[in-house]
PDB file of N, CA and C in Angstrom:
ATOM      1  N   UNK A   1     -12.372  60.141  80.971  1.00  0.00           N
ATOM      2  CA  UNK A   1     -11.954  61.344  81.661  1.00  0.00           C
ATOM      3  C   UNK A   1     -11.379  60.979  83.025  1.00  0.00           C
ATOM      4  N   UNK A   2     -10.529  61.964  83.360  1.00  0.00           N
ATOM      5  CA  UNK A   2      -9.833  61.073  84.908  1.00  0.00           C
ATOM      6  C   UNK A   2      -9.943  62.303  85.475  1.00  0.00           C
ATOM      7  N   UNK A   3     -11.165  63.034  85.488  1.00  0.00           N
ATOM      8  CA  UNK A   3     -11.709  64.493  86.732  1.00  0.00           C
ATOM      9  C   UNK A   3     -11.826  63.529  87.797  1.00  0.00           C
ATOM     10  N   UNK A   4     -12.397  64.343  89.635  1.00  0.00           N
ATOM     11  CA  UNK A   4     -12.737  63.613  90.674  1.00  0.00           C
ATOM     12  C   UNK A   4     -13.178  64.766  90.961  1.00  0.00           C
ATOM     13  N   UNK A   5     -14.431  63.681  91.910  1.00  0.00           N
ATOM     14  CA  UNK A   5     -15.286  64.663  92.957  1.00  0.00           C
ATOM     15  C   UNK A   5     -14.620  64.815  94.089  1.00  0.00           C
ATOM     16  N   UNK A   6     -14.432  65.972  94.866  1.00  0.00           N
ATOM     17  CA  UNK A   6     -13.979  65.644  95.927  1.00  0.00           C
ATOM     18  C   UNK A   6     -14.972  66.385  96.734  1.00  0.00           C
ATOM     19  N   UNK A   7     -14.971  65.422  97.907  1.00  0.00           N
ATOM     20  CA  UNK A   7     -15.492  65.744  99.413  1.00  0.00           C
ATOM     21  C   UNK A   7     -15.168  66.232 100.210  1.00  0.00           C
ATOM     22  N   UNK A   8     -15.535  66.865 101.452  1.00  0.00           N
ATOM     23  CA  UNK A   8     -15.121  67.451 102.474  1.00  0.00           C
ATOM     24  C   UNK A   8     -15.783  66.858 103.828  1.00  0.00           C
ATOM     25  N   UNK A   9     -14.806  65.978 104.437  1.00  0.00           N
ATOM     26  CA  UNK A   9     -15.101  65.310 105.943  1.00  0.00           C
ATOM     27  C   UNK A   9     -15.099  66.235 106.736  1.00  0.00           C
ATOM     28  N   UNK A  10     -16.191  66.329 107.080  1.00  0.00           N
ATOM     29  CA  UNK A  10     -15.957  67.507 108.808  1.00  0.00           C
ATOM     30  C   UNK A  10     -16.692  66.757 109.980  1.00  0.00           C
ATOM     31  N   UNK A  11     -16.618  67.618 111.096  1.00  0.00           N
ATOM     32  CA  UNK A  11     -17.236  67.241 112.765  1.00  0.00           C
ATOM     33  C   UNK A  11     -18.667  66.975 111.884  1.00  0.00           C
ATOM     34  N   UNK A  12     -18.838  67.533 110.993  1.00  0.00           N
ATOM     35  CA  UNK A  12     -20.725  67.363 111.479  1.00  0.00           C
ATOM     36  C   UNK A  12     -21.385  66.603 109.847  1.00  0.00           C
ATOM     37  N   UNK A  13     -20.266  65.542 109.409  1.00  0.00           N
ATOM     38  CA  UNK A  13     -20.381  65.016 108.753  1.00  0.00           C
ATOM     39  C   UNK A  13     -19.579  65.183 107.180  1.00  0.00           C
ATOM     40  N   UNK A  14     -20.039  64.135 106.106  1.00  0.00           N
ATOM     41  CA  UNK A  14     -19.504  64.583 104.827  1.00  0.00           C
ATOM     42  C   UNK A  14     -19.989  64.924 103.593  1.00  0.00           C
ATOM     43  N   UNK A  15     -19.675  66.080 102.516  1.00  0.00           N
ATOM     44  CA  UNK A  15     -20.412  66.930 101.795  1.00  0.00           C
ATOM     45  C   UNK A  15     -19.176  66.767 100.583  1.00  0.00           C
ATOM     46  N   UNK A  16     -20.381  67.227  99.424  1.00  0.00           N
ATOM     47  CA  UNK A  16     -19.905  67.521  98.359  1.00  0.00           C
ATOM     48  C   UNK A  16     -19.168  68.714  97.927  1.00  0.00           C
ATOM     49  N   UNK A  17     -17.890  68.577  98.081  1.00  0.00           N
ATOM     50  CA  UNK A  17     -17.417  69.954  97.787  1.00  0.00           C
ATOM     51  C   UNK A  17     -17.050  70.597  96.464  1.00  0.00           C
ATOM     52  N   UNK A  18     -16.770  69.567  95.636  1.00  0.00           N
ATOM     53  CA  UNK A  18     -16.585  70.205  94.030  1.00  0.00           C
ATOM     54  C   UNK A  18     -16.280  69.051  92.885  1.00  0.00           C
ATOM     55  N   UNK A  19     -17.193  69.159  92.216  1.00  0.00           N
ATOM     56  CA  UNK A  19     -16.863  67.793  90.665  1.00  0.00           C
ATOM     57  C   UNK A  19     -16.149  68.353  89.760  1.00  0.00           C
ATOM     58  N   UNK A  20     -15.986  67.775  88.808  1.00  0.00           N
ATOM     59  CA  UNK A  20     -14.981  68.133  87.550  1.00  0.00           C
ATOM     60  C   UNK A  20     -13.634  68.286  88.172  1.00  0.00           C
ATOM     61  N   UNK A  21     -12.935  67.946  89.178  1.00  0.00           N
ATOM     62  CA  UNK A  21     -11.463  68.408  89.823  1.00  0.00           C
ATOM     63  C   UNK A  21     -10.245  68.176  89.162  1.00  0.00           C
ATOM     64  N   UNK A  22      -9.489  68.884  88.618  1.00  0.00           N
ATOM     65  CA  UNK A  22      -8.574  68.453  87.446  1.00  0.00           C
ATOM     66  C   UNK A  22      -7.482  68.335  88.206  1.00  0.00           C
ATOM     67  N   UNK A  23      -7.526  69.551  89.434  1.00  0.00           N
ATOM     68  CA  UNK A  23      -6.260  69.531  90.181  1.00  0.00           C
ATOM     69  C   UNK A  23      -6.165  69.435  91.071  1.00  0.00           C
ATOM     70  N   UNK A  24      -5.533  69.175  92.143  1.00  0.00           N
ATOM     71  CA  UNK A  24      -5.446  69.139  93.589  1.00  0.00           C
ATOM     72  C   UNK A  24      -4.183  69.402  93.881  1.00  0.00           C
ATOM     73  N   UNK A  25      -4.007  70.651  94.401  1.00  0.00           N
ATOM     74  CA  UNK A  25      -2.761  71.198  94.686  1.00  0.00           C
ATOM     75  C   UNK A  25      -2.278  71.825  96.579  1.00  0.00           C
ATOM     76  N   UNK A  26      -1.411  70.588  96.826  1.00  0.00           N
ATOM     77  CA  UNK A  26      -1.373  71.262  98.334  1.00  0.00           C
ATOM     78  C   UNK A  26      -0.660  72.807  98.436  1.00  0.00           C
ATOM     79  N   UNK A  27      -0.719  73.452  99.462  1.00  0.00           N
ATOM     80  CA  UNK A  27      -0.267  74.338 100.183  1.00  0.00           C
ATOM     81  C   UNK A  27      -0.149  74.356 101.141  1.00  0.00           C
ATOM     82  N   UNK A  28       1.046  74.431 101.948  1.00  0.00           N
ATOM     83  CA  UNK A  28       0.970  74.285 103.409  1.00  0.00           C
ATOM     84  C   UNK A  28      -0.403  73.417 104.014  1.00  0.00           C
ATOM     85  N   UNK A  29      -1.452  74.323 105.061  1.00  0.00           N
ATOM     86  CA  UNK A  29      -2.664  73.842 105.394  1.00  0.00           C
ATOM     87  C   UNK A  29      -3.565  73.923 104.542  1.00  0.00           C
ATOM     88  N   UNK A  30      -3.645  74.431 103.137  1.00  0.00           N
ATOM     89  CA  UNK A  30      -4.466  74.336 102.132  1.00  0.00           C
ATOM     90  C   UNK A  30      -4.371  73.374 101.352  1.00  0.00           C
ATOM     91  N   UNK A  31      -5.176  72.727 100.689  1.00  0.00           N
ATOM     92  CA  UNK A  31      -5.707  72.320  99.314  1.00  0.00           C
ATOM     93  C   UNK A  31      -6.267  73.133  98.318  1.00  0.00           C
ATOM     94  N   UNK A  32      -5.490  73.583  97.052  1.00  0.00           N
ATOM     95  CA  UNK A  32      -6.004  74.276  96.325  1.00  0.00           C
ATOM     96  C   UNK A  32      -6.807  73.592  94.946  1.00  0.00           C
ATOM     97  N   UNK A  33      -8.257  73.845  94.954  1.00  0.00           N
ATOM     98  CA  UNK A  33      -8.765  72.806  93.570  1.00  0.00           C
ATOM     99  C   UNK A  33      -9.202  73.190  92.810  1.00  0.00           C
ATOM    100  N   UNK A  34      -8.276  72.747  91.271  1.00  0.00           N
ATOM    101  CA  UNK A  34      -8.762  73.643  90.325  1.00  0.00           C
ATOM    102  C   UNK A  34      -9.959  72.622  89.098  1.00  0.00           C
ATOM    103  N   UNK A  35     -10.966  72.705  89.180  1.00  0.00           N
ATOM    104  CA  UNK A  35     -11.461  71.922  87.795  1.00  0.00           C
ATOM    105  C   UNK A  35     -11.781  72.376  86.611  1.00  0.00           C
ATOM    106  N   UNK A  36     -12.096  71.587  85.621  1.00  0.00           N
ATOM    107  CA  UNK A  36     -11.871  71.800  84.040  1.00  0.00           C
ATOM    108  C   UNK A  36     -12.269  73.229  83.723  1.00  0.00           C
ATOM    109  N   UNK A  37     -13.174  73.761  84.201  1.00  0.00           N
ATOM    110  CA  UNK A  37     -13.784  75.228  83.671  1.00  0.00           C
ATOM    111  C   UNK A  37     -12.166  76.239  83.998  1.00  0.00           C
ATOM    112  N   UNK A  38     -11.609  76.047  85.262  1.00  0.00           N
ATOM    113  CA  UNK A  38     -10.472  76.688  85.687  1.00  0.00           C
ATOM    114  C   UNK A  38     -10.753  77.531  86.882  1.00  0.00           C
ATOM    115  N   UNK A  39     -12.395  76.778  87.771  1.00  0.00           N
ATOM    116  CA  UNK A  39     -12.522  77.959  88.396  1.00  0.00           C
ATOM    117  C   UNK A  39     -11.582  76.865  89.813  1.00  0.00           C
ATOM    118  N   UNK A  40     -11.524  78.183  90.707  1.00  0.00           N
ATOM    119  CA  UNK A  40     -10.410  77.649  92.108  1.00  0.00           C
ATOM    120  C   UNK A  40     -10.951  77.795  92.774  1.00  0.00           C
ATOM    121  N   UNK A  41     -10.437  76.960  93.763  1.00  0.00           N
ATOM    122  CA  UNK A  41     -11.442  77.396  95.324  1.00  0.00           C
ATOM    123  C   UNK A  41     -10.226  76.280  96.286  1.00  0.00           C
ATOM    124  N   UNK A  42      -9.902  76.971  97.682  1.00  0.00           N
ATOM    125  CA  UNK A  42      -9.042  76.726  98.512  1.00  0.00           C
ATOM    126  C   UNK A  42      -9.954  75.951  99.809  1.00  0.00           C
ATOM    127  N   UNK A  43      -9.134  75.495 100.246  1.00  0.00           N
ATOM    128  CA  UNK A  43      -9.864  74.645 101.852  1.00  0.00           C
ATOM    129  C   UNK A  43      -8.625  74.392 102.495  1.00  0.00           C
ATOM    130  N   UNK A  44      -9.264  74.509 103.834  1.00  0.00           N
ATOM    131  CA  UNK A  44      -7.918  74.328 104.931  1.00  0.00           C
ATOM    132  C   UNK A  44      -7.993  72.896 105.438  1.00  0.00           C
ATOM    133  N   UNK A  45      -7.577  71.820 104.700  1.00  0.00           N
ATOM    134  CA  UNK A  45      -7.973  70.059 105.100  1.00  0.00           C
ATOM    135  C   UNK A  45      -6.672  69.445 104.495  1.00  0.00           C
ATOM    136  N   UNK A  46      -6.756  68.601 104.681  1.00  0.00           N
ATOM    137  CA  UNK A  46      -5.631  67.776 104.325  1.00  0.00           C
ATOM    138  C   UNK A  46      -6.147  66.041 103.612  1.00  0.00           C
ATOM    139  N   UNK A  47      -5.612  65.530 102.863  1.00  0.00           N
ATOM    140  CA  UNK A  47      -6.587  64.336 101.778  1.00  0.00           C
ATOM    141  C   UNK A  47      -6.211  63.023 102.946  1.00  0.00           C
ATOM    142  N   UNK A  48      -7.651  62.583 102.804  1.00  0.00           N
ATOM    143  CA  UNK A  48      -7.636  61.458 104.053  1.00  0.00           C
ATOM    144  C   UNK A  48      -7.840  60.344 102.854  1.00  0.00           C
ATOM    145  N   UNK A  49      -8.713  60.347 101.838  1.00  0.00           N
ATOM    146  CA  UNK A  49      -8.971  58.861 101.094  1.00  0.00           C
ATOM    147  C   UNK A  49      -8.561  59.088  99.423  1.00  0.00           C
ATOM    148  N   UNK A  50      -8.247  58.980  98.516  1.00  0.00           N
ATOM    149  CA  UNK A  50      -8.155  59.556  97.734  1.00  0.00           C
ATOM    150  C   UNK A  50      -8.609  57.502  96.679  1.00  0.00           C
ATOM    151  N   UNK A  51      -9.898  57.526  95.610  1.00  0.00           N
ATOM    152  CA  UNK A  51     -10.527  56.485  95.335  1.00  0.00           C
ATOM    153  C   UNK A  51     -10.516  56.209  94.276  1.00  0.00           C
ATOM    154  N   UNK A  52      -9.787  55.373  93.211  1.00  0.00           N
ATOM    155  CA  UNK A  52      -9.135  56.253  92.193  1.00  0.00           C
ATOM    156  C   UNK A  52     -10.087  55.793  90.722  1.00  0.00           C
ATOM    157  N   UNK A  53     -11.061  54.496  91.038  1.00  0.00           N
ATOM    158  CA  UNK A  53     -11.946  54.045  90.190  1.00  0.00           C
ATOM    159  C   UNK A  53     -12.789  54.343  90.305  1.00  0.00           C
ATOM    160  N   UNK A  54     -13.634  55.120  91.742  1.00  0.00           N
ATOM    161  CA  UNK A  54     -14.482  56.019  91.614  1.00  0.00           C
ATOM    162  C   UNK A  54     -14.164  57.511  91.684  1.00  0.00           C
ATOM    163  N   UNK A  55     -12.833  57.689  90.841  1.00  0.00           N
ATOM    164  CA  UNK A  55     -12.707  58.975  90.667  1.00  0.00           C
ATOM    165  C   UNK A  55     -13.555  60.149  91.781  1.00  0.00           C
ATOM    166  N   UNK A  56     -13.012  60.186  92.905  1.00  0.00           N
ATOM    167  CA  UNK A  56     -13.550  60.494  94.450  1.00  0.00           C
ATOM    168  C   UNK A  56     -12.054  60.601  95.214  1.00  0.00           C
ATOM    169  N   UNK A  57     -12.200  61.904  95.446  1.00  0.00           N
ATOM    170  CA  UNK A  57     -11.000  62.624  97.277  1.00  0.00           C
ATOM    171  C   UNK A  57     -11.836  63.145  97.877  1.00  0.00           C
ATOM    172  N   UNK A  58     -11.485  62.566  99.040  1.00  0.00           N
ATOM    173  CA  UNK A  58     -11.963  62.658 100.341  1.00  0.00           C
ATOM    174  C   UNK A  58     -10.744  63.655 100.830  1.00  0.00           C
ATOM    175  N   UNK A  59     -11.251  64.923 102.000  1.00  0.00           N
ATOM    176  CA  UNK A  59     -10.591  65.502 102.184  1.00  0.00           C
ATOM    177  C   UNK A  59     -10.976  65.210 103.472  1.00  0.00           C
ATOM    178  N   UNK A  60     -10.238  66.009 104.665  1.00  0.00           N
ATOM    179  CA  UNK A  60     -10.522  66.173 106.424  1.00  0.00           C
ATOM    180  C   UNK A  60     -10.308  67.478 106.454  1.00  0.00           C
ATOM    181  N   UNK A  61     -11.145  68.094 106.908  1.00  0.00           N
ATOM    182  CA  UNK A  61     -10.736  69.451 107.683  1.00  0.00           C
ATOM    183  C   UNK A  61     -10.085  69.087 108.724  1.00  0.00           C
ATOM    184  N   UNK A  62      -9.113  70.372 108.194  1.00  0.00           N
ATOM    185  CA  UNK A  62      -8.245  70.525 109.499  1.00  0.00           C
ATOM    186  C   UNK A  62      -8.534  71.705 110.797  1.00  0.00           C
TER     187      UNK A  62
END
């Protein structure tokens, strides 16, 4: 399977923000992420690491 977890870097450290990630779709200051079920969810960050054998994005708030 080639899903990714992705993270969310902020000021007060870094968190799990969503597994199964099928998509990662920019928007302007958004990231829009959609995973396998199809559910979405938006963040205002921009991709700082993206890890591709541990299937892992790292995001930064912006």
């Amino acid at each position: 399977m080639c899903e990714a977890t992705v993270y969310l870097k902020g000021k007060s450290g870094q968190k799990k923000l969503m597994e199964n990630v099928a998509i990662i779709k920019p928007e302007a200051d958004n990231m829009v992420l959609v995973d396998l079920f199809g559910e979405r969810r938006e963040v205002r960050a921009k991709i700082s690491e993206v890890k591709l054998v541990e299937h892992e994005v790292i995001l930064e708030e912006l």
